[in-house]
Protein backbone atom coordinates (compact mmCIF):
# COMPACT_ATOMS: atom_id res chain seq x y z
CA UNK A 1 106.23 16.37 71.53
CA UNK A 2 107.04 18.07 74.56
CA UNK A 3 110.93 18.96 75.89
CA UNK A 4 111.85 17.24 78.96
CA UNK A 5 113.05 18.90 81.82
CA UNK A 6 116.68 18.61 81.05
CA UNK A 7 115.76 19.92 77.80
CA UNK A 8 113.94 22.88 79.69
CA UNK A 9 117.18 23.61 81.70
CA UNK A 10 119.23 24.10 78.60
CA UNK A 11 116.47 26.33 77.06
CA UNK A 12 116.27 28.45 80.34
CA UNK A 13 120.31 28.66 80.63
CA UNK A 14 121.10 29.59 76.81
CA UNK A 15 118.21 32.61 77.52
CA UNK A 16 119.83 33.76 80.86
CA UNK A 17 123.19 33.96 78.47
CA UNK A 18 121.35 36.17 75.62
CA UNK A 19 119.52 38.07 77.93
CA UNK A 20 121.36 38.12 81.25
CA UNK A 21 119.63 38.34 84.63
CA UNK A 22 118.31 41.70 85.11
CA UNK A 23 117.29 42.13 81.78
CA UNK A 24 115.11 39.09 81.87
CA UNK A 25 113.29 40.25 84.88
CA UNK A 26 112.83 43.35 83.43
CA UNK A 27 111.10 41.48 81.00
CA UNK A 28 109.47 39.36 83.08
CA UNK A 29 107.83 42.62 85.52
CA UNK A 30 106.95 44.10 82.52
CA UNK A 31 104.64 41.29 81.22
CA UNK A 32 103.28 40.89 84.34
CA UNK A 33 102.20 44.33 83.75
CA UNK A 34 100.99 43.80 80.47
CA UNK A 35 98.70 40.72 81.39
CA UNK A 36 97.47 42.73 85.45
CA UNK A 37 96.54 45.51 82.69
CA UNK A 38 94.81 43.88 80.44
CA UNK A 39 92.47 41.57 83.09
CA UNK A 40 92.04 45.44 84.50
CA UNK A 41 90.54 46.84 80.97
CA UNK A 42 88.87 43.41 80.53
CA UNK A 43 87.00 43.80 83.78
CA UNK A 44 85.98 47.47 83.28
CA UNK A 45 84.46 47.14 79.78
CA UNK A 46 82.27 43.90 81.37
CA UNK A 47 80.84 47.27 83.42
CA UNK A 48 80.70 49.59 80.59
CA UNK A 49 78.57 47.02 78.17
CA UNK A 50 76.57 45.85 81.62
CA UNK A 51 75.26 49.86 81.59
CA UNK A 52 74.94 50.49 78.47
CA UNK A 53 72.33 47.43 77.90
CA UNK A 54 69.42 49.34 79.04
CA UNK A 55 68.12 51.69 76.60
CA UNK A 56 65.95 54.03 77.36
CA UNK A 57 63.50 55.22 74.71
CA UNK A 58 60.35 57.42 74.06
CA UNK A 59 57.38 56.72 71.71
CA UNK A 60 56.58 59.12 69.40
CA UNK A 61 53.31 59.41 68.03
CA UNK A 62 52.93 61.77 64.39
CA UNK A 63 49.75 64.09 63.99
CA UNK A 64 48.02 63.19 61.02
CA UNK A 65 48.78 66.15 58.47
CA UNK A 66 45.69 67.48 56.70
């Protein structure tokens, strides 16, 4: 069951009163952060495992030993 809207305005003001204002968008900036970092690392190891998917390799051929 989801909270209604009225019930979403309660949640939000009893948070602004434990938190206060700044605080929370402190908080707020600094999981935006998180979450623009993350998509960041996300994207660059998509390039890393692209690269690394070609392997290049030699054939070695043994003498026969006598």
């Amino acid at each position: 069951m989801m909270p209604g809207p009225f019930e979403l305005i309660i949640i939000l003001v009893i948070v602004l009163l434990l938190f206060g204002g700044k605080r929370l968008k402190n908080i707020g900036g600094d999981l935006g952060g998180a979450i623009k970092g993350f998509k960041k690392s996300m994207k660059e190891s998509e390039k890393i495992d692209d690269k690394d998917s070609v392997i290049d390799a030699k054939i070695v051929k043994e003498e026969d030993k006598v």
